[in-house]
C-alpha atoms as a PDB file:
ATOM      1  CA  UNK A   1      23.597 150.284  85.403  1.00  0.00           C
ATOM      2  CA  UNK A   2      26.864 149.495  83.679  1.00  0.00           C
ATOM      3  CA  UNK A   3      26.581 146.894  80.837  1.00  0.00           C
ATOM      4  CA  UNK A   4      23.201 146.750  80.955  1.00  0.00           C
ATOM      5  CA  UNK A   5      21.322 143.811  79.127  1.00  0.00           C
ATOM      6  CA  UNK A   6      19.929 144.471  75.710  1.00  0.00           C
ATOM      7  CA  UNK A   7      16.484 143.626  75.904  1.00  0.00           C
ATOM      8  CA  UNK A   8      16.167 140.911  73.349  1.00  0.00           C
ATOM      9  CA  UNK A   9      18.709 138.808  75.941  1.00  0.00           C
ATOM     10  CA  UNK A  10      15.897 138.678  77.499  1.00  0.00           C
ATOM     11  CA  UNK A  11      13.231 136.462  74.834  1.00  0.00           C
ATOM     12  CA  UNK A  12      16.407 134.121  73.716  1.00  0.00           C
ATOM     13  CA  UNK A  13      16.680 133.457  76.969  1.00  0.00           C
ATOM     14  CA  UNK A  14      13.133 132.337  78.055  1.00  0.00           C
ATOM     15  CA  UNK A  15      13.487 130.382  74.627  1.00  0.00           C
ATOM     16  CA  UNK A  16      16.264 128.450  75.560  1.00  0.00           C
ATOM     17  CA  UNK A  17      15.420 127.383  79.082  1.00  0.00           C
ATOM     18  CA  UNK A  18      11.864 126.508  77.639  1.00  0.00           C
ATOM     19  CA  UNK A  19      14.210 124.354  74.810  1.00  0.00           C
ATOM     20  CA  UNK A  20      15.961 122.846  78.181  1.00  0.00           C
ATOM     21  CA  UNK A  21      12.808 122.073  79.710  1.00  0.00           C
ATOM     22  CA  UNK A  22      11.391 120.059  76.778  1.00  0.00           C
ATOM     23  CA  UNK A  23      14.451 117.748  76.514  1.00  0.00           C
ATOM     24  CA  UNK A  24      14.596 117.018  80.211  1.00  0.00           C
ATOM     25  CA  UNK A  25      10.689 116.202  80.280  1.00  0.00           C
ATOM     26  CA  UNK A  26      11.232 113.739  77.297  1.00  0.00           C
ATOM     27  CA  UNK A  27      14.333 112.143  79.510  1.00  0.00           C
ATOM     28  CA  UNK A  28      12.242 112.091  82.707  1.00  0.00           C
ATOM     29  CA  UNK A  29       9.388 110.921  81.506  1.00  0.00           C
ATOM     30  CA  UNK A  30      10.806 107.491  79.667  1.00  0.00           C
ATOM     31  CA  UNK A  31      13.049 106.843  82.789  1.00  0.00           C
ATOM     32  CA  UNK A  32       9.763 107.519  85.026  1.00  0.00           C
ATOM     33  CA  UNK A  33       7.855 104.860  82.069  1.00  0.00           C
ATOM     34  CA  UNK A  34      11.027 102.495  82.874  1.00  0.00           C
ATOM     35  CA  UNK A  35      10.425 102.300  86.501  1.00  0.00           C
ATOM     36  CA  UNK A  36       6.759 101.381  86.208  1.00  0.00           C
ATOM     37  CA  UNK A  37       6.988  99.581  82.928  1.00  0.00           C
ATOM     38  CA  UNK A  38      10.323  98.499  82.521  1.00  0.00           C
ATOM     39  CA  UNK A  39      13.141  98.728  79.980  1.00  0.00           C
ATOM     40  CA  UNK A  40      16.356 100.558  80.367  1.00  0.00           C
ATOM     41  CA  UNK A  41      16.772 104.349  80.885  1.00  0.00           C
ATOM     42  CA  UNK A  42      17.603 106.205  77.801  1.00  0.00           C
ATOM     43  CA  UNK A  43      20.313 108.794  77.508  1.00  0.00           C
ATOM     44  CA  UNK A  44      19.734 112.202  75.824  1.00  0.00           C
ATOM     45  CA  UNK A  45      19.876 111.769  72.184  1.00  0.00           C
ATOM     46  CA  UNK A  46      18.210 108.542  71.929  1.00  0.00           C
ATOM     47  CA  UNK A  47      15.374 109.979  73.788  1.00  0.00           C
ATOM     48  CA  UNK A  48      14.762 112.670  71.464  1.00  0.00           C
ATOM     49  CA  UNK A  49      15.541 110.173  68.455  1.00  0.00           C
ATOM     50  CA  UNK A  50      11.937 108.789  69.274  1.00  0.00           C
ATOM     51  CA  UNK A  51      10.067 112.088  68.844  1.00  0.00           C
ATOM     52  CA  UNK A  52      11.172 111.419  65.268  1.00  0.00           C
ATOM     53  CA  UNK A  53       8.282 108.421  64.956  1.00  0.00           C
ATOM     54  CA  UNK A  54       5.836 111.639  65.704  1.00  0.00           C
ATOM     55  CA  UNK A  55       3.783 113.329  63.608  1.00  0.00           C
ATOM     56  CA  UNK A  56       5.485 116.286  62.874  1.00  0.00           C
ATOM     57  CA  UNK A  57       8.550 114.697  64.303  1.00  0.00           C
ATOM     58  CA  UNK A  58      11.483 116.305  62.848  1.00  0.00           C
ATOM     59  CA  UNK A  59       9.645 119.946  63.407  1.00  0.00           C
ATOM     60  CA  UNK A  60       9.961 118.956  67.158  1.00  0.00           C
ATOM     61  CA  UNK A  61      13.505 118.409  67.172  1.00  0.00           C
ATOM     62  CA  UNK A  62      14.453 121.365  64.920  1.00  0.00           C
ATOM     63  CA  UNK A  63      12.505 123.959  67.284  1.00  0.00           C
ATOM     64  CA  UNK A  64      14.408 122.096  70.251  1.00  0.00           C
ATOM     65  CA  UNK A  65      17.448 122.170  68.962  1.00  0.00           C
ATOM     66  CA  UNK A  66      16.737 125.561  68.003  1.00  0.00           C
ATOM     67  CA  UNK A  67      15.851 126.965  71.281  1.00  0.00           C
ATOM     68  CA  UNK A  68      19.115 124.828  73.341  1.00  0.00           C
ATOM     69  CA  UNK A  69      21.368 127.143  70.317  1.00  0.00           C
ATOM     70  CA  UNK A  70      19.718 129.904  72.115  1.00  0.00           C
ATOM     71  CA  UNK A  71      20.527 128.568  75.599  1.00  0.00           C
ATOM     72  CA  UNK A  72      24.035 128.897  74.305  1.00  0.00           C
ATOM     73  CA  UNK A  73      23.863 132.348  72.948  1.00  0.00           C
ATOM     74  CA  UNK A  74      21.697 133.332  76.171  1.00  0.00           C
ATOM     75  CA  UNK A  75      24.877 131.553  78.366  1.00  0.00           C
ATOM     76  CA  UNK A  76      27.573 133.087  76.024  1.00  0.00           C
ATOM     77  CA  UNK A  77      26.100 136.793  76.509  1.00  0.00           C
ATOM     78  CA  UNK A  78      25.323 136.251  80.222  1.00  0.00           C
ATOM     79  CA  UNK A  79      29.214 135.363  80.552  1.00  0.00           C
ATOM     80  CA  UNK A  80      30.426 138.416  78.501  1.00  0.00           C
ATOM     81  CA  UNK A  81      28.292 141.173  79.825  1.00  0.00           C
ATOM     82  CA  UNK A  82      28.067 139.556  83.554  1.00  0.00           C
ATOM     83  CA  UNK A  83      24.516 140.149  83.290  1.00  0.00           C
ATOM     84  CA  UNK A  84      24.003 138.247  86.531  1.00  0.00           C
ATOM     85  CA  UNK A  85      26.687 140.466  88.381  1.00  0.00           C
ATOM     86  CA  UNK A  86      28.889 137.659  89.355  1.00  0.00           C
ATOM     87  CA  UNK A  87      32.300 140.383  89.003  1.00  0.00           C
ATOM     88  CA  UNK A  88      35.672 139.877  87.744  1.00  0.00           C
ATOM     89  CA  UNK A  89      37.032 138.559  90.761  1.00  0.00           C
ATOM     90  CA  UNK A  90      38.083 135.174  90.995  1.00  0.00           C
ATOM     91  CA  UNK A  91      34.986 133.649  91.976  1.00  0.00           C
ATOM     92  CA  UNK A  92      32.767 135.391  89.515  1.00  0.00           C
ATOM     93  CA  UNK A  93      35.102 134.807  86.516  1.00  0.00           C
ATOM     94  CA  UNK A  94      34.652 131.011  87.727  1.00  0.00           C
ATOM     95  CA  UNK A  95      31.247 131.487  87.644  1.00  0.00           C
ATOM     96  CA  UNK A  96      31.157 133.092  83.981  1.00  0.00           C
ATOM     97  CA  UNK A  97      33.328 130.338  82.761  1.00  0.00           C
ATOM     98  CA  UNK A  98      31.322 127.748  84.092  1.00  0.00           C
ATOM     99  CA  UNK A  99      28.380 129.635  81.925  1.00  0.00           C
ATOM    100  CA  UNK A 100      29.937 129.876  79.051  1.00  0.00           C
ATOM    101  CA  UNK A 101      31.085 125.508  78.713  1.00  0.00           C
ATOM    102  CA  UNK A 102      27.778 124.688  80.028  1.00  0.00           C
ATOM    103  CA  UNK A 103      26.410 126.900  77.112  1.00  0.00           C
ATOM    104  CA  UNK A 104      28.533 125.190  74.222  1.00  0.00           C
ATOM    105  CA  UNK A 105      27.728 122.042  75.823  1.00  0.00           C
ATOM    106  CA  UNK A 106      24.067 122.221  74.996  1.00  0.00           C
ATOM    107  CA  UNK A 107      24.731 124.222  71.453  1.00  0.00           C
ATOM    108  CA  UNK A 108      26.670 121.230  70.514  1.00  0.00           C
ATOM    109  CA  UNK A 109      23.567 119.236  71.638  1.00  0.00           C
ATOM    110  CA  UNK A 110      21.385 121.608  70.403  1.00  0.00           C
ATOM    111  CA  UNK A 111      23.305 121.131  66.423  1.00  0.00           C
ATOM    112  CA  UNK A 112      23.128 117.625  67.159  1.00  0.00           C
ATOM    113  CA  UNK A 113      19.381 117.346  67.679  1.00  0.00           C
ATOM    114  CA  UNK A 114      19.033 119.593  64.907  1.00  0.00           C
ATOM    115  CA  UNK A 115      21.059 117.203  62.682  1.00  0.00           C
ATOM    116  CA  UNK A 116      18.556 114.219  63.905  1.00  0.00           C
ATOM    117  CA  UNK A 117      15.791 116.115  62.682  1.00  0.00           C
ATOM    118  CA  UNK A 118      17.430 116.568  58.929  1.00  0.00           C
ATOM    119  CA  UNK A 119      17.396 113.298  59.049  1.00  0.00           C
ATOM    120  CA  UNK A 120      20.879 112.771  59.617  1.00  0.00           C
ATOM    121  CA  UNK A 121      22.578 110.033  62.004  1.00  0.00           C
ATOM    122  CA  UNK A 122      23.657 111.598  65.365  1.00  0.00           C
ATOM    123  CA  UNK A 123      27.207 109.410  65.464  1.00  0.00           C
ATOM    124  CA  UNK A 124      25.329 106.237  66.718  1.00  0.00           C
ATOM    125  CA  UNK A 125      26.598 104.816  70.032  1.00  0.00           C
ATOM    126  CA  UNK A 126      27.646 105.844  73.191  1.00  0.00           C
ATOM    127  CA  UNK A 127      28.320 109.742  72.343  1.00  0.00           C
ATOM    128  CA  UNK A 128      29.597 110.499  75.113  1.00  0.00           C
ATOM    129  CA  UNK A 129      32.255 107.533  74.532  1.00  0.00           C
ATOM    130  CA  UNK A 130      33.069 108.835  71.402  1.00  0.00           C
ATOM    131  CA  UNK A 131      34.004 112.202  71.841  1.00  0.00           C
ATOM    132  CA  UNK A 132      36.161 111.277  75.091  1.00  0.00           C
ATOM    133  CA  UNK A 133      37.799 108.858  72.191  1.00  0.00           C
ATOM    134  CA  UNK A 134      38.571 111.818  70.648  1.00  0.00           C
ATOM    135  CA  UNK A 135      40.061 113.744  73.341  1.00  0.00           C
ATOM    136  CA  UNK A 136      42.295 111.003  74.607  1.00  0.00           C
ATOM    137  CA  UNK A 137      43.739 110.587  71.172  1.00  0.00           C
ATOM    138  CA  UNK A 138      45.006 114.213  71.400  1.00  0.00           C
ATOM    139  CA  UNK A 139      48.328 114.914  73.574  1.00  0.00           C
ATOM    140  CA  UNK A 140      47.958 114.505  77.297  1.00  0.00           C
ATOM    141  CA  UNK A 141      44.218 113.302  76.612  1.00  0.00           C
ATOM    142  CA  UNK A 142      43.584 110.881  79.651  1.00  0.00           C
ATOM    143  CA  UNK A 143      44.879 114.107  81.708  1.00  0.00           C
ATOM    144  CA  UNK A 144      42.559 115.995  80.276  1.00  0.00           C
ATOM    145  CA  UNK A 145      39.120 113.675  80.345  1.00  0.00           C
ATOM    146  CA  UNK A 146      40.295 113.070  83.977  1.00  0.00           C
ATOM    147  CA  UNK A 147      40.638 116.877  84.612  1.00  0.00           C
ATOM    148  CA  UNK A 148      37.647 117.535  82.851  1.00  0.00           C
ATOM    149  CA  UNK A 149      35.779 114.584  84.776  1.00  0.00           C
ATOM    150  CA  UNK A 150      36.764 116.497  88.130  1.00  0.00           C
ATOM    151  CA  UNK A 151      34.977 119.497  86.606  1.00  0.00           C
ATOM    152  CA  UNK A 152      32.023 117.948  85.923  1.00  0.00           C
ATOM    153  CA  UNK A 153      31.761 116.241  89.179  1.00  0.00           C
ATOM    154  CA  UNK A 154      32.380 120.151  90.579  1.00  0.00           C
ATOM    155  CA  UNK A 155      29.174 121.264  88.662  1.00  0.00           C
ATOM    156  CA  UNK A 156      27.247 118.447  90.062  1.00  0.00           C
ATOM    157  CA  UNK A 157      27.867 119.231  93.010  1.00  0.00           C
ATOM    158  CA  UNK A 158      27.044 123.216  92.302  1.00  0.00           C
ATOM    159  CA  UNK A 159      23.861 121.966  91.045  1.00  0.00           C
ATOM    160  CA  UNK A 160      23.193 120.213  94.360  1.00  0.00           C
ATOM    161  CA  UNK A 161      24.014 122.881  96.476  1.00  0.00           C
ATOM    162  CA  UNK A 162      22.182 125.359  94.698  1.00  0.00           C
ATOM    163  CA  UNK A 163      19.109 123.435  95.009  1.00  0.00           C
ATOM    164  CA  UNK A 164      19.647 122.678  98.691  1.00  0.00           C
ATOM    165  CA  UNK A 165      20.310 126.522  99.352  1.00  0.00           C
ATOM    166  CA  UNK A 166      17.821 128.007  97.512  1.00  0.00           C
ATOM    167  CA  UNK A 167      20.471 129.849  94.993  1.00  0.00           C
ATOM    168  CA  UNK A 168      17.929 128.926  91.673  1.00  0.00           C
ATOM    169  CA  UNK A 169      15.348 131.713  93.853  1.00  0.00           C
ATOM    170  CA  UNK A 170      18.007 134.981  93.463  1.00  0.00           C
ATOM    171  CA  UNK A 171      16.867 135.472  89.865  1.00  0.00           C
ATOM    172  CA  UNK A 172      12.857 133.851  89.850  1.00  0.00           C
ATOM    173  CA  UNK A 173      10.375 136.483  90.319  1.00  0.00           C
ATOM    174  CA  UNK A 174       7.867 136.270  93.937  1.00  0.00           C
ATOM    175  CA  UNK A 175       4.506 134.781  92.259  1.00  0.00           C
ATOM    176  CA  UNK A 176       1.811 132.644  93.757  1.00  0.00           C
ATOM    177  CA  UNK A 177       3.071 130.130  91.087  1.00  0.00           C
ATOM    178  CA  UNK A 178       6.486 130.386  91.681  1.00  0.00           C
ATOM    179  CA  UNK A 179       5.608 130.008  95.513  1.00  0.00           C
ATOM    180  CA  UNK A 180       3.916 127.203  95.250  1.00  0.00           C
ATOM    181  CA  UNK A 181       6.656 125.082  92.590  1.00  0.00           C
ATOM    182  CA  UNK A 182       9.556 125.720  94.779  1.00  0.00           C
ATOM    183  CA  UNK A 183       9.791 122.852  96.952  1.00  0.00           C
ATOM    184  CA  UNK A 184       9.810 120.716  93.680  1.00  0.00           C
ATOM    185  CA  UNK A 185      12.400 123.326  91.751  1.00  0.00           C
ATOM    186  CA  UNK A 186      14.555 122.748  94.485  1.00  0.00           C
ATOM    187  CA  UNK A 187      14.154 118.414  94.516  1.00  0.00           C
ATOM    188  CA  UNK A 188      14.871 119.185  90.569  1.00  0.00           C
ATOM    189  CA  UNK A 189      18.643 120.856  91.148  1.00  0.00           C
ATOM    190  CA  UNK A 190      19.346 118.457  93.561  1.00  0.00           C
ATOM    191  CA  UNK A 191      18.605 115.427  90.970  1.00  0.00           C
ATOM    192  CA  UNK A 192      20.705 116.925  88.101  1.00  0.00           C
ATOM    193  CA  UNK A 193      23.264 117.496  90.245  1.00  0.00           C
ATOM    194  CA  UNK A 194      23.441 113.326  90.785  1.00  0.00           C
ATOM    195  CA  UNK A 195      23.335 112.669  87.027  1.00  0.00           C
ATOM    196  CA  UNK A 196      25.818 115.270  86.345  1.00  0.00           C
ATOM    197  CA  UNK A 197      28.423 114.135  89.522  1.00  0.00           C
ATOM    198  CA  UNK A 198      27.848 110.473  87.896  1.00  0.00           C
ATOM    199  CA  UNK A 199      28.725 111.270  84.336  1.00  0.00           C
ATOM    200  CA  UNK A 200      31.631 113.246  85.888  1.00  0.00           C
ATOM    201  CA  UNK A 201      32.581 110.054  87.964  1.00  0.00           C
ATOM    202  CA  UNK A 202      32.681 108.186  84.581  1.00  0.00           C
ATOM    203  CA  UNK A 203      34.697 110.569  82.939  1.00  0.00           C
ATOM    204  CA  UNK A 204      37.065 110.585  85.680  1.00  0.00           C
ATOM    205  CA  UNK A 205      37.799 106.622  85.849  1.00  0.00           C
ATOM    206  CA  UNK A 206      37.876 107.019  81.863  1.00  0.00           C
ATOM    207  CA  UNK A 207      40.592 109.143  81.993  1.00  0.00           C
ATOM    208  CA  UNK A 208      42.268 107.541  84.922  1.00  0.00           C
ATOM    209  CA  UNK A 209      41.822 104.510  83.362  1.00  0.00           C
ATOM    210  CA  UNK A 210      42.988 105.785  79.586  1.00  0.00           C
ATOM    211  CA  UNK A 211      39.699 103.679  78.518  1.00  0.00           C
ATOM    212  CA  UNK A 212      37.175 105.889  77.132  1.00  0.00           C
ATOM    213  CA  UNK A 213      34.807 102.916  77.111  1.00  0.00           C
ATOM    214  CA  UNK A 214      34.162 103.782  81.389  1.00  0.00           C
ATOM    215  CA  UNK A 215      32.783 107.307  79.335  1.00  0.00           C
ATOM    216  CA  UNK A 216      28.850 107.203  79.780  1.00  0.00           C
ATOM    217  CA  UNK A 217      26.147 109.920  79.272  1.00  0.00           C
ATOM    218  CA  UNK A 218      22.566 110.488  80.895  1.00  0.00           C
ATOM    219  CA  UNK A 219      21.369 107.165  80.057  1.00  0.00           C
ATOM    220  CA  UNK A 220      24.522 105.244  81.617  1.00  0.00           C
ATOM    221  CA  UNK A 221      24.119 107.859  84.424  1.00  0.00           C
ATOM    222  CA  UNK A 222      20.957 106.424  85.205  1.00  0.00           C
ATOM    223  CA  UNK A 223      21.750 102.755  84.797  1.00  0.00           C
ATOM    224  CA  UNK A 224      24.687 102.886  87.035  1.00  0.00           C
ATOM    225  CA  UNK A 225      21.982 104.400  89.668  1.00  0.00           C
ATOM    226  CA  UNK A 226      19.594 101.666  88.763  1.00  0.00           C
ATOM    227  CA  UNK A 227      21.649  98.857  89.718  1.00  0.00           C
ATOM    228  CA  UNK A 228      23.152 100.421  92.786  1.00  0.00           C
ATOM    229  CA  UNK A 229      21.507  98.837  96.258  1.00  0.00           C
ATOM    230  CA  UNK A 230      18.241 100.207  96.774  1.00  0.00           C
ATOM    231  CA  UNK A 231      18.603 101.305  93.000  1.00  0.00           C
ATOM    232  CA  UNK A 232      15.211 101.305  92.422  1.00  0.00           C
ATOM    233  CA  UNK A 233      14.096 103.563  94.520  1.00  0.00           C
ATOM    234  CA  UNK A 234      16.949 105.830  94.106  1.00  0.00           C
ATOM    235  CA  UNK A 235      16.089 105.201  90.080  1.00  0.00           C
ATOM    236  CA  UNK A 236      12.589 106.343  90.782  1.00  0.00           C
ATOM    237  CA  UNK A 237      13.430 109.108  92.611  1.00  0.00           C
ATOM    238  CA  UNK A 238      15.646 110.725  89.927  1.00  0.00           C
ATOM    239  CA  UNK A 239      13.086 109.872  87.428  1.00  0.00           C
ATOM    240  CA  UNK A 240      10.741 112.377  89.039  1.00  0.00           C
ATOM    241  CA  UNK A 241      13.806 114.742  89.923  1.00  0.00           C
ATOM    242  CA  UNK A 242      14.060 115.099  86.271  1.00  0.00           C
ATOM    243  CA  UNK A 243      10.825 116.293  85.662  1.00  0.00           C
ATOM    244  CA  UNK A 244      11.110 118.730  88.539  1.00  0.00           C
ATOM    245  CA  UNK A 245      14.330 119.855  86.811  1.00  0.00           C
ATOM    246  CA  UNK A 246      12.075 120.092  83.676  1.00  0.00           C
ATOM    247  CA  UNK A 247       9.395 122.287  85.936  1.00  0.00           C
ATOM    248  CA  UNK A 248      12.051 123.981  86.985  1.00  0.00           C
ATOM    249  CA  UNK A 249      13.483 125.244  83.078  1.00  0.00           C
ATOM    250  CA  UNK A 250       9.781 126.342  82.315  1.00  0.00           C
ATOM    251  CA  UNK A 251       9.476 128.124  85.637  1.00  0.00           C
ATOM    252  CA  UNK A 252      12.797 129.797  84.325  1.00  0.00           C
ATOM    253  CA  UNK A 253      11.125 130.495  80.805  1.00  0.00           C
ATOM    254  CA  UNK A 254       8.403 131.901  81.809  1.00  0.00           C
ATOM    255  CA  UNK A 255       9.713 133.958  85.117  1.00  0.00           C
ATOM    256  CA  UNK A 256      13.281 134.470  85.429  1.00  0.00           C
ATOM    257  CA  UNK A 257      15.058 137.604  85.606  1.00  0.00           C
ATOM    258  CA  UNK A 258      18.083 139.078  83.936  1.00  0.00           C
ATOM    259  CA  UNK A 259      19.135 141.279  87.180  1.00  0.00           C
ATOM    260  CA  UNK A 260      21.144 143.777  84.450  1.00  0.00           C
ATOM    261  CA  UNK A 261      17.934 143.981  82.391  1.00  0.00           C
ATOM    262  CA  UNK A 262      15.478 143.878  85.349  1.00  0.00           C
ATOM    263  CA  UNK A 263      17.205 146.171  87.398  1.00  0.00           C
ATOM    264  CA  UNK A 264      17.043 146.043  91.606  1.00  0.00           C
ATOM    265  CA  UNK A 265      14.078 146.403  92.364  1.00  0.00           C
ATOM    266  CA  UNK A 266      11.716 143.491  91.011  1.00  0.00           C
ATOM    267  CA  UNK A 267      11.004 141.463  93.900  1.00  0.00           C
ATOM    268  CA  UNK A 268      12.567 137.570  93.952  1.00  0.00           C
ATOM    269  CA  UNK A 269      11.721 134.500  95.925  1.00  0.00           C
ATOM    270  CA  UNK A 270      15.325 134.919  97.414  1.00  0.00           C
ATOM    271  CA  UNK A 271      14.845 138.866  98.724  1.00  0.00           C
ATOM    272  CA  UNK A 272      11.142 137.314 100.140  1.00  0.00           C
ATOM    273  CA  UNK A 273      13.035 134.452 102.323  1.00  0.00           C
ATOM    274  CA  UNK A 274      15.311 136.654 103.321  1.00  0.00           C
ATOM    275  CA  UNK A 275      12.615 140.075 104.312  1.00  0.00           C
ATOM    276  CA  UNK A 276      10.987 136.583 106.313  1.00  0.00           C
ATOM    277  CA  UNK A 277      14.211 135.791 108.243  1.00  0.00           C
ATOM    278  CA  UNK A 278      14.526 139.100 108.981  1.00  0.00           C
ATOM    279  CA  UNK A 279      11.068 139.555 110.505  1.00  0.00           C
ATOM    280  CA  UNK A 280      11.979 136.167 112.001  1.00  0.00           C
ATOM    281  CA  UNK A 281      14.964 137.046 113.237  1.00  0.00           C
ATOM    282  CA  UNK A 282      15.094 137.051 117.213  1.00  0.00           C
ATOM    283  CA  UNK A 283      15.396 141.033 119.073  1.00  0.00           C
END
């Protein structure tokens, strides 16, 4: 096959999903705490700040920050090579570039987590907030955090839909494990997909607005939710999407595919539903 993964694509990339998974566990589980013991949802970095009271603390955060670098080299080589066969049509060069920003996204996070555990500040604040200060200050910038806002709602609502239609299963290998954690892989897309539409939504009105102080990251994702009607629950339910999105990064370290290192033939839970609709299928 033509551009065929190397095969140590394959071990940075089960590192970096397994990176993923940690930091989305950590987030999950103290907005899951909030809902049964109160206090407010914490965003990303803050989170992970509190692994630094740990024993071993600023270990933690260097082998996350580590393994989310390798997310980003995984994402960055995945783009290049098309190791998930997405083409060069218009579509697939969509797709690629979609890889390759949500890659740099969490490098950057990745270099900022590693920063946190050299004992260095991590900017302090409302990050998120900051950097859209940033881009607005540049020419055209509240066209461009609005634009960019749009995008992010877009992957949100990839995220959503890929969860919904099963897309996660094309590149997870058929095992009586993987069976068995699908339902709650799929509840997992569907929940990042909310928090990343919402921090898209604030991104928009920030740059519609020209006030980057409307910018607002996982933690103001889930406050906004929070204090919606019937927040609560919704809250609650997120909370536990999280940690299915966190299930769903391990199930990725441990059994996902690279389909230009793996080749055709290795059976996935998508080419099982579809033998089963087949056999399903009426005459």
């Amino acid at each position: 096959m033509a551009n065929k993964a190397p095969a140590w694509v394959v071990p940075v990339m089960r590192t970096g999903y397994g990176a993923r998974g940690v930091v989305y566990l950590i987030v999950g589980g103290l907005a899951l705490w909030a809902v049964f013991w109160g206090g407010a949802a914490q965003g990303t970095q803050n989170a992970l700040a509190d692994l630094k009271q740990l024993a071993f603390g600023n270990l933690l955060l260097w082998l996350i920050g580590l393994g989310l670098v390798a997310y980003m080299v995984w994402r960055l080589i995945d783009a290049a090579m098309d190791l998930e066969d997405y083409g060069s049509g218009a579509k697939g060069i969509f797709a690629r570039l979609a890889q390759a920003v949500t890659g740099l996204i969490h490098g950057a996070l990745g270099l900022s987590i590693i920063r946190l555990g050299m004992g260095q500040a991590s900017g302090g604040g409302n990050g998120a907030e900051n950097w859209t200060a940033r881009l607005m200050s540049l020419p055209y910038g509240p066209s461009l955090v609005a634009v960019l806002g749009a995008a992010v709602i877009g992957a949100g609502l990839y995220y959503m839909q890929k969860g919904l239609r099963g897309k996660y299963r094309e590149d997870i290998r058929i095992t009586p494990v993987t069976r068995k954690l699908d339902p709650l892989m799929k509840l997992g897309f569907v929940a990042e997909g909310v928090i990343v539409a919402t921090i898209g939504g604030f991104l928009l009105y920030a740059g519609l607005t020209s006030d980057p102080g409307q910018a607002g990251g996982v933690g103001q994702a889930l406050g906004y939710i929070r204090s919606m009607e019937y927040g609560a629950f919704l809250f609650a339910v997120i909370a536990v999407g999280l940690l299915c999105f966190a299930l769903e990064n391990m199930v990725e370290a441990v059994y996902r595919i690279v389909p230009r290192h793996a080749g055709p033939d290795v059976g996935t839970l998508a080419a099982e539903a579809k033998a089963k609709a087949r056999a399903h299928a009426p005459g």
